[in-house]
C-alpha atoms as a PDB file:
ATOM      1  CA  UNK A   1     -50.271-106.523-133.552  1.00  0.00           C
ATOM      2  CA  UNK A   2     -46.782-105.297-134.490  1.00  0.00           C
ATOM      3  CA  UNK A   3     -48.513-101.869-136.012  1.00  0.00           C
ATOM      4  CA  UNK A   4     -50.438-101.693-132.578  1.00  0.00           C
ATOM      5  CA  UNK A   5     -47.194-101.821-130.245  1.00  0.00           C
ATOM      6  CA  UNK A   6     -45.455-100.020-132.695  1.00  0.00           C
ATOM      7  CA  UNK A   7     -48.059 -96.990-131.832  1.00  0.00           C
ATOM      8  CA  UNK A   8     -48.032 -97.836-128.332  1.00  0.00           C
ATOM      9  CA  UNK A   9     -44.147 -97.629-128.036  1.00  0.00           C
ATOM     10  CA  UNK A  10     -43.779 -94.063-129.792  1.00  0.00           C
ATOM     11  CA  UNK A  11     -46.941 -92.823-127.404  1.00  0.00           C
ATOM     12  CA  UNK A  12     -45.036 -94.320-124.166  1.00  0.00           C
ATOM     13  CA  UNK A  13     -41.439 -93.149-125.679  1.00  0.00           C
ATOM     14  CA  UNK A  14     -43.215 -89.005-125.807  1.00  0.00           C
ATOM     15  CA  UNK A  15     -44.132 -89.729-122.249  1.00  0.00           C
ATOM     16  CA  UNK A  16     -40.568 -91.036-120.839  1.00  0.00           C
ATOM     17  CA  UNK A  17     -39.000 -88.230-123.366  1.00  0.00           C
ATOM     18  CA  UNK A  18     -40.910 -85.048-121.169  1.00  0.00           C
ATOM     19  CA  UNK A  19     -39.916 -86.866-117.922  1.00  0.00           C
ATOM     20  CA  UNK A  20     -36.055 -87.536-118.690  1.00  0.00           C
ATOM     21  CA  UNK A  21     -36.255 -84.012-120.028  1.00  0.00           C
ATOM     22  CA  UNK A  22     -37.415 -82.512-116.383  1.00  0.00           C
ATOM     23  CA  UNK A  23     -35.264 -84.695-114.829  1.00  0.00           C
ATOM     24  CA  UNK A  24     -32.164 -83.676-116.953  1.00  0.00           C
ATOM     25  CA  UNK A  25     -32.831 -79.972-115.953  1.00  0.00           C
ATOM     26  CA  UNK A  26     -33.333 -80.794-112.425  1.00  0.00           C
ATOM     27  CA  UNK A  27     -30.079 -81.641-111.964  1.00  0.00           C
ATOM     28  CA  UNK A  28     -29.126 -78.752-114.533  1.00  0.00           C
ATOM     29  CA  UNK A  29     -30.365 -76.832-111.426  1.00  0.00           C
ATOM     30  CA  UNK A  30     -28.920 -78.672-108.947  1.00  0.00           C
ATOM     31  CA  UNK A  31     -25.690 -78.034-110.326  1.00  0.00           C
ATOM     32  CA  UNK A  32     -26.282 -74.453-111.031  1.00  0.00           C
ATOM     33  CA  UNK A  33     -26.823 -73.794-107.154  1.00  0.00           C
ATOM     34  CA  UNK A  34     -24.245 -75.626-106.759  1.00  0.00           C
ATOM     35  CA  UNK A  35     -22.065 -73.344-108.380  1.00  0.00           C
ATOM     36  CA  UNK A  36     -23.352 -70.238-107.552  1.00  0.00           C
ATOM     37  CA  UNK A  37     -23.131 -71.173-104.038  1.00  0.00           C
ATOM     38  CA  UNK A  38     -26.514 -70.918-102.832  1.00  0.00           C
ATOM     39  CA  UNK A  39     -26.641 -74.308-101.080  1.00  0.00           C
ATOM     40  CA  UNK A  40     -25.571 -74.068 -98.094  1.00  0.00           C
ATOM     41  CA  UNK A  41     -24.713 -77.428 -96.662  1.00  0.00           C
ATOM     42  CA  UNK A  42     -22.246 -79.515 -99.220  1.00  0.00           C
ATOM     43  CA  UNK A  43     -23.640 -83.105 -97.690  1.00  0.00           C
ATOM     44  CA  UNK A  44     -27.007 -82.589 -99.209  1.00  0.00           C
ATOM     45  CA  UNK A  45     -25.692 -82.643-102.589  1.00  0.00           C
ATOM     46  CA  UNK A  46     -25.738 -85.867-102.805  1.00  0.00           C
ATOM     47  CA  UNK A  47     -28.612 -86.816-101.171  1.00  0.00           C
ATOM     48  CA  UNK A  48     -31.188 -84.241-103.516  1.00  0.00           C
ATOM     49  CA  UNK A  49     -29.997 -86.036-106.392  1.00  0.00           C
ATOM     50  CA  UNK A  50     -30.488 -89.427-105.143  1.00  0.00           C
ATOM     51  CA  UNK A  51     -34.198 -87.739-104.326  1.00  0.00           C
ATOM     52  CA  UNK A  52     -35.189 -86.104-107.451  1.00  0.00           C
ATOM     53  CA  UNK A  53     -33.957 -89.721-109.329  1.00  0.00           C
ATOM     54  CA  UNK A  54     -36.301 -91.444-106.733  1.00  0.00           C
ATOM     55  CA  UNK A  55     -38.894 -88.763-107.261  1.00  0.00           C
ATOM     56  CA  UNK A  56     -39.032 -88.654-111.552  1.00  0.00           C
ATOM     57  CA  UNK A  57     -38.680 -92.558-110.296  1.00  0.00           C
ATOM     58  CA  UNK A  58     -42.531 -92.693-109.539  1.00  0.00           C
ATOM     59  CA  UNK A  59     -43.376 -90.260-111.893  1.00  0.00           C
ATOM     60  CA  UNK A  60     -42.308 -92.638-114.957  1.00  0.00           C
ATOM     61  CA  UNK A  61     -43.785 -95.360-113.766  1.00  0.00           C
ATOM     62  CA  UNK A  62     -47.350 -93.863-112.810  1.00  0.00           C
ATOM     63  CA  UNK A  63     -47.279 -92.182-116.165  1.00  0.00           C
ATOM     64  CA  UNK A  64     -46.941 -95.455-117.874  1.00  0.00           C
ATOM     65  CA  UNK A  65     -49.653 -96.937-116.103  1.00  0.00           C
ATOM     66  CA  UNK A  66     -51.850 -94.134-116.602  1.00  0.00           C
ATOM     67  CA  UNK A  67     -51.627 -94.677-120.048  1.00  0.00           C
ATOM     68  CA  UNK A  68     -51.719 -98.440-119.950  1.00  0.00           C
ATOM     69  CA  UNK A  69     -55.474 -97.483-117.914  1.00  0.00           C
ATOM     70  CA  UNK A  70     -56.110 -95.712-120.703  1.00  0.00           C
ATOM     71  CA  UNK A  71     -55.284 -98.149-123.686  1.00  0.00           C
ATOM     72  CA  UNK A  72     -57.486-101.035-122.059  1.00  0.00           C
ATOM     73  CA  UNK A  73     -60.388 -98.635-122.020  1.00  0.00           C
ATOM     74  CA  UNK A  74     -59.630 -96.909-125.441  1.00  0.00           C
ATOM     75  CA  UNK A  75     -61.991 -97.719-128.246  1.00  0.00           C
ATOM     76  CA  UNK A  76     -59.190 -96.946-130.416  1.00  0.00           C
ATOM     77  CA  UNK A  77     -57.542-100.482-129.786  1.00  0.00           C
ATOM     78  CA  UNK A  78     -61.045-101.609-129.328  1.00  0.00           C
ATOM     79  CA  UNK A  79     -62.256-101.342-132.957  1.00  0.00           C
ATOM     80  CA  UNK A  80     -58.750-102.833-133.998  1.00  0.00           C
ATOM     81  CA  UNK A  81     -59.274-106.834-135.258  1.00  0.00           C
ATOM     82  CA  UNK A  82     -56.666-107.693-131.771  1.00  0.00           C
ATOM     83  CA  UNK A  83     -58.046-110.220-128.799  1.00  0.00           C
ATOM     84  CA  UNK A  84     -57.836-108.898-125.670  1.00  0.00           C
ATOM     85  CA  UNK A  85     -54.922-110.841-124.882  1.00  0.00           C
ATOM     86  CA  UNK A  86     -52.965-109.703-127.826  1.00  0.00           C
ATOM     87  CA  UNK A  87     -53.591-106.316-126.863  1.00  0.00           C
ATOM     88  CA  UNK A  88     -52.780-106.692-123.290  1.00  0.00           C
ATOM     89  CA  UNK A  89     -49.437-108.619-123.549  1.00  0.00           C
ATOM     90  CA  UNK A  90     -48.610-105.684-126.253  1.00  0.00           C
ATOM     91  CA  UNK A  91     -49.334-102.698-123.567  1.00  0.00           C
ATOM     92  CA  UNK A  92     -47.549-104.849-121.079  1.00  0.00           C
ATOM     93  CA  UNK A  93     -44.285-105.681-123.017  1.00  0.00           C
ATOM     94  CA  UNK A  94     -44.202-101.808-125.046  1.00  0.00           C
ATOM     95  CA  UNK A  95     -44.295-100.696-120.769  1.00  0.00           C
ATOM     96  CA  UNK A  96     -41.336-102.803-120.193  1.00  0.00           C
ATOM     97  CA  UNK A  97     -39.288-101.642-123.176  1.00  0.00           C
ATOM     98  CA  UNK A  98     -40.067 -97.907-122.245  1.00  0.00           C
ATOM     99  CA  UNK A  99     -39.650 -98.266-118.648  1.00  0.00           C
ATOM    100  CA  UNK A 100     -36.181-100.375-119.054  1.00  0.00           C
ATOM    101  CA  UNK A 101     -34.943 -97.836-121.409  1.00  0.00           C
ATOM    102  CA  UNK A 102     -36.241 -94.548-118.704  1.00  0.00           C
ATOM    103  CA  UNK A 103     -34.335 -96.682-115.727  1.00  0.00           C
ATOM    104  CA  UNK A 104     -31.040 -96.757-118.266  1.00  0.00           C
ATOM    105  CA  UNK A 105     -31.094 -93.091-119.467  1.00  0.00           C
ATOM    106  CA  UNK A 106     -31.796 -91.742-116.110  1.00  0.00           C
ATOM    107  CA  UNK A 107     -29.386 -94.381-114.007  1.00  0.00           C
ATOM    108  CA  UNK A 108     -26.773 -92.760-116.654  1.00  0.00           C
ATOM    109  CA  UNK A 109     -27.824 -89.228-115.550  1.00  0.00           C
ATOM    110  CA  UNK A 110     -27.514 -90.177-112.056  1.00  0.00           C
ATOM    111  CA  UNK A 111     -23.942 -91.753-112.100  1.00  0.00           C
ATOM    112  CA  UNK A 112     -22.137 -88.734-113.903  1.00  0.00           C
ATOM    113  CA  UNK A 113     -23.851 -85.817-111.759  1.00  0.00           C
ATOM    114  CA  UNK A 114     -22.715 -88.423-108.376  1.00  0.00           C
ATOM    115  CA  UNK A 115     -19.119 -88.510-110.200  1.00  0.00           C
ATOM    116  CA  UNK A 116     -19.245 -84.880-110.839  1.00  0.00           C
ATOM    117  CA  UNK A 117     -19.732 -84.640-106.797  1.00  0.00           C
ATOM    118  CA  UNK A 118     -18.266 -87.077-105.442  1.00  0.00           C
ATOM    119  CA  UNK A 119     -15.011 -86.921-107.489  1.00  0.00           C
ATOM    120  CA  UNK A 120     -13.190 -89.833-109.169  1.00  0.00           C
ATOM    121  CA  UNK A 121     -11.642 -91.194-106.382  1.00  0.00           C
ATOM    122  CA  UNK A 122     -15.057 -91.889-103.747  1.00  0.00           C
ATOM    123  CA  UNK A 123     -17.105 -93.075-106.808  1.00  0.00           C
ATOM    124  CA  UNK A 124     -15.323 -95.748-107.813  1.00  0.00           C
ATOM    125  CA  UNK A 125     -14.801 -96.859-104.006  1.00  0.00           C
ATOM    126  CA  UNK A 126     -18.647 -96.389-103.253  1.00  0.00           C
ATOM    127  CA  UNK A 127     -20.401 -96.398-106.373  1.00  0.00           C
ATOM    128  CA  UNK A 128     -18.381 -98.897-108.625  1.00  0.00           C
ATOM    129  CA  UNK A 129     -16.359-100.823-106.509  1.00  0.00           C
ATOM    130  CA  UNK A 130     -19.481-101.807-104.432  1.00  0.00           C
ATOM    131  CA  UNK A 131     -21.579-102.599-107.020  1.00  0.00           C
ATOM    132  CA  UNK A 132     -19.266-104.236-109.869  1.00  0.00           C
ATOM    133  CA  UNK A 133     -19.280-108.212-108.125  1.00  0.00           C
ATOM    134  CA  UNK A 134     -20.958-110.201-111.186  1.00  0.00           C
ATOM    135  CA  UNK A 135     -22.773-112.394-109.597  1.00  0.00           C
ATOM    136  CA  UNK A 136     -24.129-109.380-107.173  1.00  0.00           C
ATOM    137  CA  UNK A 137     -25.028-107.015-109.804  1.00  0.00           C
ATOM    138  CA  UNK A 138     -26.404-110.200-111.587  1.00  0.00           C
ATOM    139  CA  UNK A 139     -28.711-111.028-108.780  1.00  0.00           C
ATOM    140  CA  UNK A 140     -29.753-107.588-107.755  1.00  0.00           C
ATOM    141  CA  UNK A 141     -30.418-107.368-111.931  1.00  0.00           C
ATOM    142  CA  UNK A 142     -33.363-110.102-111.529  1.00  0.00           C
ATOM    143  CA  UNK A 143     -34.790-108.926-108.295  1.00  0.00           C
ATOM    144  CA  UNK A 144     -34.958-105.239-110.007  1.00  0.00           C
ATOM    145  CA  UNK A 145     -36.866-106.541-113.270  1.00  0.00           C
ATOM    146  CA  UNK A 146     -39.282-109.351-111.194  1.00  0.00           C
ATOM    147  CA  UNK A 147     -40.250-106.088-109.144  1.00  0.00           C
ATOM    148  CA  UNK A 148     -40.903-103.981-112.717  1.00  0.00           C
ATOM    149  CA  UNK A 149     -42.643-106.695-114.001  1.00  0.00           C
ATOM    150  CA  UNK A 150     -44.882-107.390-110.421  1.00  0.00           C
ATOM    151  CA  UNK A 151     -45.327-103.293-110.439  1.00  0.00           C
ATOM    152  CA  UNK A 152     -46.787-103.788-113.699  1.00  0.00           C
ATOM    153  CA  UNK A 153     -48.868-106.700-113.726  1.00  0.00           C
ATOM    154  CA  UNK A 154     -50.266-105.363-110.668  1.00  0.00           C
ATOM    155  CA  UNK A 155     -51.402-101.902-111.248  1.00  0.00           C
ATOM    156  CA  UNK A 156     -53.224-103.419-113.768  1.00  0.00           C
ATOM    157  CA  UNK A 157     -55.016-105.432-111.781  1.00  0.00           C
ATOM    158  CA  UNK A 158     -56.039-102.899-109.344  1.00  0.00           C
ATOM    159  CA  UNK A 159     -57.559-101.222-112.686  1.00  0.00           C
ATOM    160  CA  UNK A 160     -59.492-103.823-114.124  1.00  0.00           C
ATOM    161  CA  UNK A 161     -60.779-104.727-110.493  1.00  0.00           C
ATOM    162  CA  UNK A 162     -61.939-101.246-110.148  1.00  0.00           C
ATOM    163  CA  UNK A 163     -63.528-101.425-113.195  1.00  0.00           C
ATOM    164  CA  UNK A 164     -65.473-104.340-112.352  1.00  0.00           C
ATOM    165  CA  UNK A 165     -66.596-102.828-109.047  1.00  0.00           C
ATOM    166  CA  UNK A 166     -67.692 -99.377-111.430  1.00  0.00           C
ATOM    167  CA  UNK A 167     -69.907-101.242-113.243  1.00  0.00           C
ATOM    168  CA  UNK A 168     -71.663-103.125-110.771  1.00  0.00           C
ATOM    169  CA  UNK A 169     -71.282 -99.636-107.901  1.00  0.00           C
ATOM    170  CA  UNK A 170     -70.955 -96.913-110.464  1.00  0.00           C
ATOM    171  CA  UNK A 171     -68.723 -93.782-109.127  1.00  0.00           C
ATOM    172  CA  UNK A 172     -70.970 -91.022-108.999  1.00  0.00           C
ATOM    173  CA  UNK A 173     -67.867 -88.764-109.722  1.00  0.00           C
ATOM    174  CA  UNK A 174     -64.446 -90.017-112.100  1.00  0.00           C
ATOM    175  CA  UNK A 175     -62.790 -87.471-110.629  1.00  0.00           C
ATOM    176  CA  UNK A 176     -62.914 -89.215-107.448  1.00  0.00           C
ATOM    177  CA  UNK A 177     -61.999 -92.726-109.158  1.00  0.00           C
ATOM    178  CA  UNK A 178     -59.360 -91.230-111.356  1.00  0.00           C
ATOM    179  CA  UNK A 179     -57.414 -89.941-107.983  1.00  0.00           C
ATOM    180  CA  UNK A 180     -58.052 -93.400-105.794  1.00  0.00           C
ATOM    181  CA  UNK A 181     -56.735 -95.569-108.821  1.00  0.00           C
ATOM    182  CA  UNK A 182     -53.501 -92.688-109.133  1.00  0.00           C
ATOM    183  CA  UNK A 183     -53.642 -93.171-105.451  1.00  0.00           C
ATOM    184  CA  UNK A 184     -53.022 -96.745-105.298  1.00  0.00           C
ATOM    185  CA  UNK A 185     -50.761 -96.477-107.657  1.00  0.00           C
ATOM    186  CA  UNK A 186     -48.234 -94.480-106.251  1.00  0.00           C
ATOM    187  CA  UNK A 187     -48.529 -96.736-103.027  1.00  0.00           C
ATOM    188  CA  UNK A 188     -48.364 -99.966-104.985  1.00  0.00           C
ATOM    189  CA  UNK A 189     -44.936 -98.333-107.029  1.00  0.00           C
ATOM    190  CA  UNK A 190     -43.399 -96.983-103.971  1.00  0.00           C
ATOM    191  CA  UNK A 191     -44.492-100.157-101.837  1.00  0.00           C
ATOM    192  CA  UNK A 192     -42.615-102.627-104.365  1.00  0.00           C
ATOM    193  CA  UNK A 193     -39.722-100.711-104.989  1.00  0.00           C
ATOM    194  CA  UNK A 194     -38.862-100.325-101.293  1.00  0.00           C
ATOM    195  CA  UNK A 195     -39.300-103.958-100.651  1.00  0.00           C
ATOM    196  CA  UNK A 196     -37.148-104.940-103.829  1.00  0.00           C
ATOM    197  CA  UNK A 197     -34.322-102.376-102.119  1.00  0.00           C
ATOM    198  CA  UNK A 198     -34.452-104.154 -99.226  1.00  0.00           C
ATOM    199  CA  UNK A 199     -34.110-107.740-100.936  1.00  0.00           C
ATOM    200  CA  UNK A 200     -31.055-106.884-102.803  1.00  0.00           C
ATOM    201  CA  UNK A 201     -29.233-105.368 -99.513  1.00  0.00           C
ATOM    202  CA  UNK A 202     -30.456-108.883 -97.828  1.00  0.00           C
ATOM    203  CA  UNK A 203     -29.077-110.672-100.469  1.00  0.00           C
ATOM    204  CA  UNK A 204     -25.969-108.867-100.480  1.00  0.00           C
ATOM    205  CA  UNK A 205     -25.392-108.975 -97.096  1.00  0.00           C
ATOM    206  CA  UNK A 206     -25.677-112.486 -97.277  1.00  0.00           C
ATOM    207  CA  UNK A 207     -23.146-112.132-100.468  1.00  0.00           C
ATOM    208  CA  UNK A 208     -20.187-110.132 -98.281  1.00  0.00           C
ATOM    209  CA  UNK A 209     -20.755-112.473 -94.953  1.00  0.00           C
ATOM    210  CA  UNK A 210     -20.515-115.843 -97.206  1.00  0.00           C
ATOM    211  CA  UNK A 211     -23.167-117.173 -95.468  1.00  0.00           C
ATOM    212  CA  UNK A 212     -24.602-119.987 -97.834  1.00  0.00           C
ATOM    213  CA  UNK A 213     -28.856-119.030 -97.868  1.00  0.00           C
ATOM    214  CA  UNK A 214     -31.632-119.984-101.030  1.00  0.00           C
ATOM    215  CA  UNK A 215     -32.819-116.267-100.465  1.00  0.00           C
ATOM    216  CA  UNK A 216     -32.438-115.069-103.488  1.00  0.00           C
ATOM    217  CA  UNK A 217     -33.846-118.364-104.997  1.00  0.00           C
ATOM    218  CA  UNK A 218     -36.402-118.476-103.331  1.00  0.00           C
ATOM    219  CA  UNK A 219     -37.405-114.467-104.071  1.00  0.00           C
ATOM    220  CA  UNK A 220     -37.748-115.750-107.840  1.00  0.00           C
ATOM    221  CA  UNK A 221     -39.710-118.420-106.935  1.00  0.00           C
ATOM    222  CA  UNK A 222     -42.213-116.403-104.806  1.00  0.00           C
ATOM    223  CA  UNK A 223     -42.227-113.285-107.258  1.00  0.00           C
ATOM    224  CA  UNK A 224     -42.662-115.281-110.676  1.00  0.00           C
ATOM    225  CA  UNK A 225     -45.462-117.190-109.378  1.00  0.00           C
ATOM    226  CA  UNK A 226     -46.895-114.098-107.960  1.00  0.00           C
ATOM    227  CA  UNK A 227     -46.584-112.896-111.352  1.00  0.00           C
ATOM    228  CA  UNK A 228     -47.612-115.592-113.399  1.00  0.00           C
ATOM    229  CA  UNK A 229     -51.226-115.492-110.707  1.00  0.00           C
ATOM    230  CA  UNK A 230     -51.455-112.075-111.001  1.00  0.00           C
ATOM    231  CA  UNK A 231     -51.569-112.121-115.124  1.00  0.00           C
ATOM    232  CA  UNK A 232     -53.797-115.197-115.017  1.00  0.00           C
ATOM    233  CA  UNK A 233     -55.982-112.866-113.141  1.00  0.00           C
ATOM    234  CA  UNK A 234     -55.725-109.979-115.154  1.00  0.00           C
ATOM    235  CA  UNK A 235     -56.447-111.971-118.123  1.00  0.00           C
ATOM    236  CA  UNK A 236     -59.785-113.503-116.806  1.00  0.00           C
ATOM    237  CA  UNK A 237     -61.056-110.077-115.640  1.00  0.00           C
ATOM    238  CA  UNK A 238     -59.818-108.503-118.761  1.00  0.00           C
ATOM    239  CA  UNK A 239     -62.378-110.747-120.197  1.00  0.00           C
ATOM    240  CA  UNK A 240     -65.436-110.080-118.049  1.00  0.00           C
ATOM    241  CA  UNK A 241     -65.136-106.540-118.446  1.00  0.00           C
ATOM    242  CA  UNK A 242     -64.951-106.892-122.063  1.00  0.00           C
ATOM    243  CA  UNK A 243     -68.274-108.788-122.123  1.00  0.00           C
ATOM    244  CA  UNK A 244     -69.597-106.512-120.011  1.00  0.00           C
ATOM    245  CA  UNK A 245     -68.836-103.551-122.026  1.00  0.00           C
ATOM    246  CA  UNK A 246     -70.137-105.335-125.241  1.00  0.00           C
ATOM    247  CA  UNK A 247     -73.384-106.519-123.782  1.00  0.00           C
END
């Protein structure tokens, strides 16, 4: 197992390595029209960066999946002496290193071209200030990982469903399968994210007003047992597919 997420780690690492790459030259360019003075409105500075972060964002995390899609279907882990569950905690725990480490690297790229922007003085009263409260940055932590672990979890459900409804309606064209599943993908990443954005402003709100609320609580609660359903799920059709395929 550890030779198998080894391999899976440096193929997922190559992935996150081309996207951090694009994303460190588009704010290279950013910056560069910045300078020359192309841009013509200062105020959207700001904003494009906060885009193209939300943009290479989705990209990471559909290219991970992708290629999680494409390690439960690859003989090359089939022939391997590894149980199905083996292999799938393996793909899903080498995603989570790989996507922890993209969110890190590019958060990092993020902060120093807003500082370059927004000077010294704005960024620590916006970005730092704001954001520093322990027990805030803590909270909003948790809600951030139970969403990476839900987006997870979940696209690959939506796979191995699909691939149970191939084999008993088979898709007269892949093409047409591969761009549904990339599809619902993209809807399922965006779809979480935006809802995990808007449970850490609720729970800050709640935070600044001192209002005493279980909402955060109670978001664990809900999530993790979503979770824990959701790989219970995965694991049973993960199964029946591979008996499928065998017989």
């Amino acid at each position: 197992m550890y030779n198998v997420s080894k391999d899976l780690l440096g193929n997922k690492f190559k992935r996150i390595a081309l996207i951090l790459g694009w994303n460190f030259l588009s704010v290279l360019a950013v910056i560069t029209i910045d300078y020359l003075k192309i841009i013509f409105n200062p105020s959207y500075k700001t904003i494009l960066l906060i885009a193209l972060s939300a943009g290479f964002y989705l990209w990471s995390v559909v290219s991970l999946i992708k290629f999680s899609r494409q390690v439960l279907n690859n003989n090359k882990y089939r022939l391997i002496p590894l149980s199905d569950k083996k292999l799938f905690f393996s793909d899903f725990l080498t995603s989570l290193v790989a996507y922890i480490s993209y969110c890190l690297v590019s958060g990092g790229m993020l902060l120093v071209s807003l500082y370059y922007y927004m000077g010294k003085t704005s960024f620590l009263r916006v970005i730092i200030d704001g954001n520093t409260q322990t027990e805030l940055l803590l909270k909003d932590l948790a809600i951030f990982f139970l969403g990476t672990v839900l987006i997870l979890v979940g696209s690959t459900l939506v796979h191995l469903t699909m691939g149970c409804l191939e084999s008993i309606f088979p898709f007269k064209s892949q093409k047409a399968f591969k761009i549904i599943f990339n599809c619902f993908m993209v809807a399922i990443t965006a779809g979480i994210s935006y809802l995990s954005l808007i449970e850490m402003s609720a729970v800050s709100m709640y935070r600044f007003i001192k209002v005493p609320t279980n909402l955060f609580t109670n978001l664990c609660l809900v999530e993790g047992f979503i979770v824990i359903a959701i790989v219970l799920i995965d694991l049973y059709l993960l199964e029946n597919l591979s008996e499928t395929t065998r017989s």
